[in-house]
N, C-alpha and C. Protein backbone atom coordinates (compact mmCIF):
# COMPACT_ATOMS: atom_id res chain seq x y z
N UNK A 1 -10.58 3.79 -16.89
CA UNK A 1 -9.34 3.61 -16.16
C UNK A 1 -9.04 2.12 -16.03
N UNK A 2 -7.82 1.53 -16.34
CA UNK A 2 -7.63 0.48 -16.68
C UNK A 2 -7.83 -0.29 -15.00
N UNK A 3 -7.57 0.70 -13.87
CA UNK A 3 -7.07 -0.40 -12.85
C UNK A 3 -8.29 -0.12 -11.47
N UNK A 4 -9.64 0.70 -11.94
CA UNK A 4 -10.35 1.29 -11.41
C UNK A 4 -11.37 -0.35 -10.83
N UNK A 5 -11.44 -0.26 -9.66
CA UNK A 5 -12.27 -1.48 -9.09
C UNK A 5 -11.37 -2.70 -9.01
N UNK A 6 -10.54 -2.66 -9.71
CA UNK A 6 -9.19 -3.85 -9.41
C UNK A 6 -8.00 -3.79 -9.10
N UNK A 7 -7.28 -5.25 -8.45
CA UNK A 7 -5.98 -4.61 -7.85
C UNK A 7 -5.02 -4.10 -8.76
N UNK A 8 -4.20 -3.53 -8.68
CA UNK A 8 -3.18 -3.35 -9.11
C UNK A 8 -1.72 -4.26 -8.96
N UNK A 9 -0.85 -4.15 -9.82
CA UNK A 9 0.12 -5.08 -9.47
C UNK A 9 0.88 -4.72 -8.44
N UNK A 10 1.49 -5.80 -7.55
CA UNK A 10 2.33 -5.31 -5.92
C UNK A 10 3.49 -4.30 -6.06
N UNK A 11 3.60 -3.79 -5.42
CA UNK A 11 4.83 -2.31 -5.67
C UNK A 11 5.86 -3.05 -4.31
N UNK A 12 7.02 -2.43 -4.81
CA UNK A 12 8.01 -2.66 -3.81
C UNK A 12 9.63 -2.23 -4.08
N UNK A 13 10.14 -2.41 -3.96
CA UNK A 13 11.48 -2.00 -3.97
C UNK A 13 12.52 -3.04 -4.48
N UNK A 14 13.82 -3.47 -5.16
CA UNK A 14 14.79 -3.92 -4.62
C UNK A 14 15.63 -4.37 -3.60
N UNK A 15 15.68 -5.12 -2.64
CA UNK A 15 16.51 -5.10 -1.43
C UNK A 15 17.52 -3.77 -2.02
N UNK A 16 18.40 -3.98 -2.19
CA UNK A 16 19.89 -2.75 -2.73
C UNK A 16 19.56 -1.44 -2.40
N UNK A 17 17.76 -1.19 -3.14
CA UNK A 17 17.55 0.05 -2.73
C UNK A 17 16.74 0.87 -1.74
N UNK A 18 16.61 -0.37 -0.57
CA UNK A 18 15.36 0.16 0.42
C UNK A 18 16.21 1.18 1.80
N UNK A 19 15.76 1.63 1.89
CA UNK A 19 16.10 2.83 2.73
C UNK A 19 16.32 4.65 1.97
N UNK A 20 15.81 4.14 0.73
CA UNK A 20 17.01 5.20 -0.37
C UNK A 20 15.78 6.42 -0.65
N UNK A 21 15.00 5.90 -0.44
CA UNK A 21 13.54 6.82 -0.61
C UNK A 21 12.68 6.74 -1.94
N UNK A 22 13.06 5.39 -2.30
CA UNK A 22 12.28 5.11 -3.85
C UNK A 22 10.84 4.94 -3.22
N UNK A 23 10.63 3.81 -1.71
CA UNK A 23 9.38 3.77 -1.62
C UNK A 23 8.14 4.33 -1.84
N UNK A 24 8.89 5.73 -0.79
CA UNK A 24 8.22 7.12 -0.52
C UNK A 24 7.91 7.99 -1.85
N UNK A 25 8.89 7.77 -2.33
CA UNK A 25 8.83 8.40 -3.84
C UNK A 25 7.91 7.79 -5.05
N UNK A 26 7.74 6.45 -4.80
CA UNK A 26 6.56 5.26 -5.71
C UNK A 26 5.69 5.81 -4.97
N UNK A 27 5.00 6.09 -3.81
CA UNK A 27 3.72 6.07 -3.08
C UNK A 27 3.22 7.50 -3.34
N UNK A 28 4.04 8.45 -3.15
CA UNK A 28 3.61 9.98 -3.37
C UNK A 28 3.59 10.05 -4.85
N UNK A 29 4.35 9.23 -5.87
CA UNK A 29 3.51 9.42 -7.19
C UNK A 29 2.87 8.90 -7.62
N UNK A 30 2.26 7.52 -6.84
CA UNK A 30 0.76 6.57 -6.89
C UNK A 30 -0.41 8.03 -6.30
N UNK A 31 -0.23 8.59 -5.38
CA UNK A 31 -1.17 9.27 -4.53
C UNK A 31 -1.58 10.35 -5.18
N UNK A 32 -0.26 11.47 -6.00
CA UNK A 32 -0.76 12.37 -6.96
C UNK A 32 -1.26 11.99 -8.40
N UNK A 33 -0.96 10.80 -8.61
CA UNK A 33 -1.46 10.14 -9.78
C UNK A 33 -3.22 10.08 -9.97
N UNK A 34 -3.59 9.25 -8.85
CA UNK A 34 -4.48 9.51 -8.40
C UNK A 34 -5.90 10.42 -8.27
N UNK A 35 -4.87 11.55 -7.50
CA UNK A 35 -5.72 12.57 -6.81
C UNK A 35 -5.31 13.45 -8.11
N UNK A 36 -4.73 13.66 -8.76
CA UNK A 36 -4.46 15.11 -9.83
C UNK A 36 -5.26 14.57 -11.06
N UNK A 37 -4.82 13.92 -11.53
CA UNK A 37 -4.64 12.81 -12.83
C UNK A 37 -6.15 11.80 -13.42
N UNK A 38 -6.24 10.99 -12.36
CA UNK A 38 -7.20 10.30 -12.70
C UNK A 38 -8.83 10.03 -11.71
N UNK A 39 -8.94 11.27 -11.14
CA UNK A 39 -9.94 11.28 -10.37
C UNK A 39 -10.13 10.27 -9.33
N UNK A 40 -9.17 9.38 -9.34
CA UNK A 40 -9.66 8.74 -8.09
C UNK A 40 -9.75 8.78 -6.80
N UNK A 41 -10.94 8.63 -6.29
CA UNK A 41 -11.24 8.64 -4.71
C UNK A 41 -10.71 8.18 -3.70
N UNK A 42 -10.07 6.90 -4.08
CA UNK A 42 -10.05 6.02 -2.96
C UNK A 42 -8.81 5.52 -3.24
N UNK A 43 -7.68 4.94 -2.39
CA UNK A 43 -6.92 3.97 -2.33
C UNK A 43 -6.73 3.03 -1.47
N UNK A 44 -6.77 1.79 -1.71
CA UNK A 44 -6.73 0.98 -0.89
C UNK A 44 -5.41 0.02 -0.62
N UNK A 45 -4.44 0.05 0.31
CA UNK A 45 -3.27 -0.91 0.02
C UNK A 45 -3.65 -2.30 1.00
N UNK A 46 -3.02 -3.11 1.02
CA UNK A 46 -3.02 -4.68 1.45
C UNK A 46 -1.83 -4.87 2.38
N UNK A 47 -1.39 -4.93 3.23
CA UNK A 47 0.08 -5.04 3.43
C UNK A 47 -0.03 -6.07 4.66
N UNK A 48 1.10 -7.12 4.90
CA UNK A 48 0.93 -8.37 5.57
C UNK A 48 1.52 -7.47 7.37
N UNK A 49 1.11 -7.93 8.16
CA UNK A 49 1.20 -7.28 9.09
C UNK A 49 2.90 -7.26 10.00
N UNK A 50 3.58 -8.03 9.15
CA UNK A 50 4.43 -8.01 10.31
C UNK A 50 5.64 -7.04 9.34
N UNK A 51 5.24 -6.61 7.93
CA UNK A 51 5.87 -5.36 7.23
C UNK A 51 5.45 -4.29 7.83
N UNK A 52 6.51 -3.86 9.03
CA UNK A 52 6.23 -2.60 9.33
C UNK A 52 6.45 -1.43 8.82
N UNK A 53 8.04 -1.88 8.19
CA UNK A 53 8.29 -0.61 7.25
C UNK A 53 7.31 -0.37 6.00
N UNK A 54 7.06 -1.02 5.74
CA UNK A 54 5.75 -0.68 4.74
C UNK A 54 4.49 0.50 5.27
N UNK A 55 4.25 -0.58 6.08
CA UNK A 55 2.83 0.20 7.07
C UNK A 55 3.31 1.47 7.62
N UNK A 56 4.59 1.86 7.65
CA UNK A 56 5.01 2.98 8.13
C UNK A 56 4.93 3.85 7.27
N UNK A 57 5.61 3.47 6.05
CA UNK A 57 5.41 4.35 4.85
C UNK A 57 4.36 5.11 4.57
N UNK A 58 3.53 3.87 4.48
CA UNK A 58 2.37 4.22 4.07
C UNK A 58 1.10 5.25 5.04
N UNK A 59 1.44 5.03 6.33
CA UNK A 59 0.78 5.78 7.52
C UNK A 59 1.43 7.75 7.40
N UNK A 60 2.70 7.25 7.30
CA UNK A 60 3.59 8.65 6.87
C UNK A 60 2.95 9.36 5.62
N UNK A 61 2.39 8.71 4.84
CA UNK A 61 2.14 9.23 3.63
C UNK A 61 0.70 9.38 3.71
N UNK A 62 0.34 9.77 4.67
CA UNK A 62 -1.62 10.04 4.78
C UNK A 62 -2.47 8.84 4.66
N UNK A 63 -2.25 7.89 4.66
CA UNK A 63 -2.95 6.39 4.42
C UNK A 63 -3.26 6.32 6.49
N UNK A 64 -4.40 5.77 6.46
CA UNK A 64 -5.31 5.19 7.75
C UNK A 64 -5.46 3.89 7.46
N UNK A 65 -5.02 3.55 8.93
CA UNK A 65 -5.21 1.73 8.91
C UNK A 65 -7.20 2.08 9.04
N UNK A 66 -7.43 0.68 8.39
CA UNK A 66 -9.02 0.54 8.47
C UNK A 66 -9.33 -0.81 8.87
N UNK A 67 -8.46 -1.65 8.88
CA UNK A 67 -9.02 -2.98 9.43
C UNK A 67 -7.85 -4.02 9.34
N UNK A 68 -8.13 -5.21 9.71
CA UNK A 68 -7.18 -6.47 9.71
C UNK A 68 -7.82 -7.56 8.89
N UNK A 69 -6.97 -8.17 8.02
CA UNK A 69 -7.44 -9.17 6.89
C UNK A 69 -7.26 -10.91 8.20
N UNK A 70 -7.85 -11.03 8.43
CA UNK A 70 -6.98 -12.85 9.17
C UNK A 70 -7.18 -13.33 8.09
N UNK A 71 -6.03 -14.63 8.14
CA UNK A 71 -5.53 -15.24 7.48
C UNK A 71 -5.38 -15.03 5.95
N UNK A 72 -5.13 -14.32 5.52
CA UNK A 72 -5.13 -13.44 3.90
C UNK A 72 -3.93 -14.31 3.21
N UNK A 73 -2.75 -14.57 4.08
CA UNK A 73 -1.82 -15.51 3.33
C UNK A 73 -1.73 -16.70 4.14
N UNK A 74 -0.81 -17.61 3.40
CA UNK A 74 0.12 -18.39 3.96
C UNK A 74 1.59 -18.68 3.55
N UNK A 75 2.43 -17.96 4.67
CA UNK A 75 3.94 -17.94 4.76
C UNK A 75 4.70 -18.76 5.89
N UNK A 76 5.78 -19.70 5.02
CA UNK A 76 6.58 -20.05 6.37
C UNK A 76 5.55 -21.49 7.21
N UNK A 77 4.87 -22.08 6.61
CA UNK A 77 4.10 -22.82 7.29
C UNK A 77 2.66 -22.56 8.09
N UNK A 78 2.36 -21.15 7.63
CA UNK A 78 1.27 -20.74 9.10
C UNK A 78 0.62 -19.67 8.37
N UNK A 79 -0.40 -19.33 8.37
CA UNK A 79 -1.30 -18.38 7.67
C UNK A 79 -1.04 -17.26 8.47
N UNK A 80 -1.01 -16.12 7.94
CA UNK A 80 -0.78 -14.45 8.25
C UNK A 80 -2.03 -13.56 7.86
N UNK A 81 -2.03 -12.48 8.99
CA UNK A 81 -2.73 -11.73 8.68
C UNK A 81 -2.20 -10.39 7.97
N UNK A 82 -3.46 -9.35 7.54
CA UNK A 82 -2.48 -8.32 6.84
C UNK A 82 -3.55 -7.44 7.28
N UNK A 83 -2.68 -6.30 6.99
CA UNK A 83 -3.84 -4.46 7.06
C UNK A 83 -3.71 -3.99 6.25
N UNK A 84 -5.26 -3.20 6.80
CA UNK A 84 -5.84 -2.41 5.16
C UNK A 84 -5.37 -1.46 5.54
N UNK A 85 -4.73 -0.49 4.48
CA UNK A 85 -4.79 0.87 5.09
C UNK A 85 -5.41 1.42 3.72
N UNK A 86 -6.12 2.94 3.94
CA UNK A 86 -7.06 3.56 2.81
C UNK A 86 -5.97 5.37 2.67
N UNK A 87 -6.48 5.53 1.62
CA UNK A 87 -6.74 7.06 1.49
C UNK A 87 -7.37 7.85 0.62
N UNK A 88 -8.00 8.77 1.13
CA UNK A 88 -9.31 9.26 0.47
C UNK A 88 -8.64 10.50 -0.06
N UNK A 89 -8.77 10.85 -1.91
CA UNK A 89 -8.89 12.18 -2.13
C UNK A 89 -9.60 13.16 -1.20
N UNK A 90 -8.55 14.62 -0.46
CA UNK A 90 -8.64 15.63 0.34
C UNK A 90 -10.04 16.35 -0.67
């Protein structure tokens, strides 16, 4: 599996089209991709903490926060933290 033990490239949307349900729709076919497809166990996403709509998505979509990254970036002058959230093949 090409992306097994490494990240994958960042997923996201268009401004134009956020609210439209592409997110939800990228994440539930990352998740059956996954879980049907390529046996994988585990997912792990990265997301900077003050993206809530993200973290929402992703909580909506069976993902558990598991921890807090400090200082993982720096945006805007000031280093940010981010959360892990996981999800485990049922």
């Amino acid at each position: 599996m090409p992306w097994c033990g490494r990240p994958a490239p960042p997923r996201g949307t268009r401004p134009d089209l956020t609210g439209r349900g592409v997110g939800r729709a990228l994440t539930e076919s990352v998740i059956d991709l996954a879980d049907t497809w390529l046996d994988v166990r585990r997912l792990v996403v990265v997301v900077f903490v003050d993206h809530d709509r993200a973290i929402g998505l992703d909580e909506s979509s069976g993902f558990q926060r598991e921890g807090v990254v400090r200082e993982l970036g720096f945006r805007r002058g000031m280093y940010v933290e981010a959360v892990v959230v996981g999800h485990r093949r049922p």
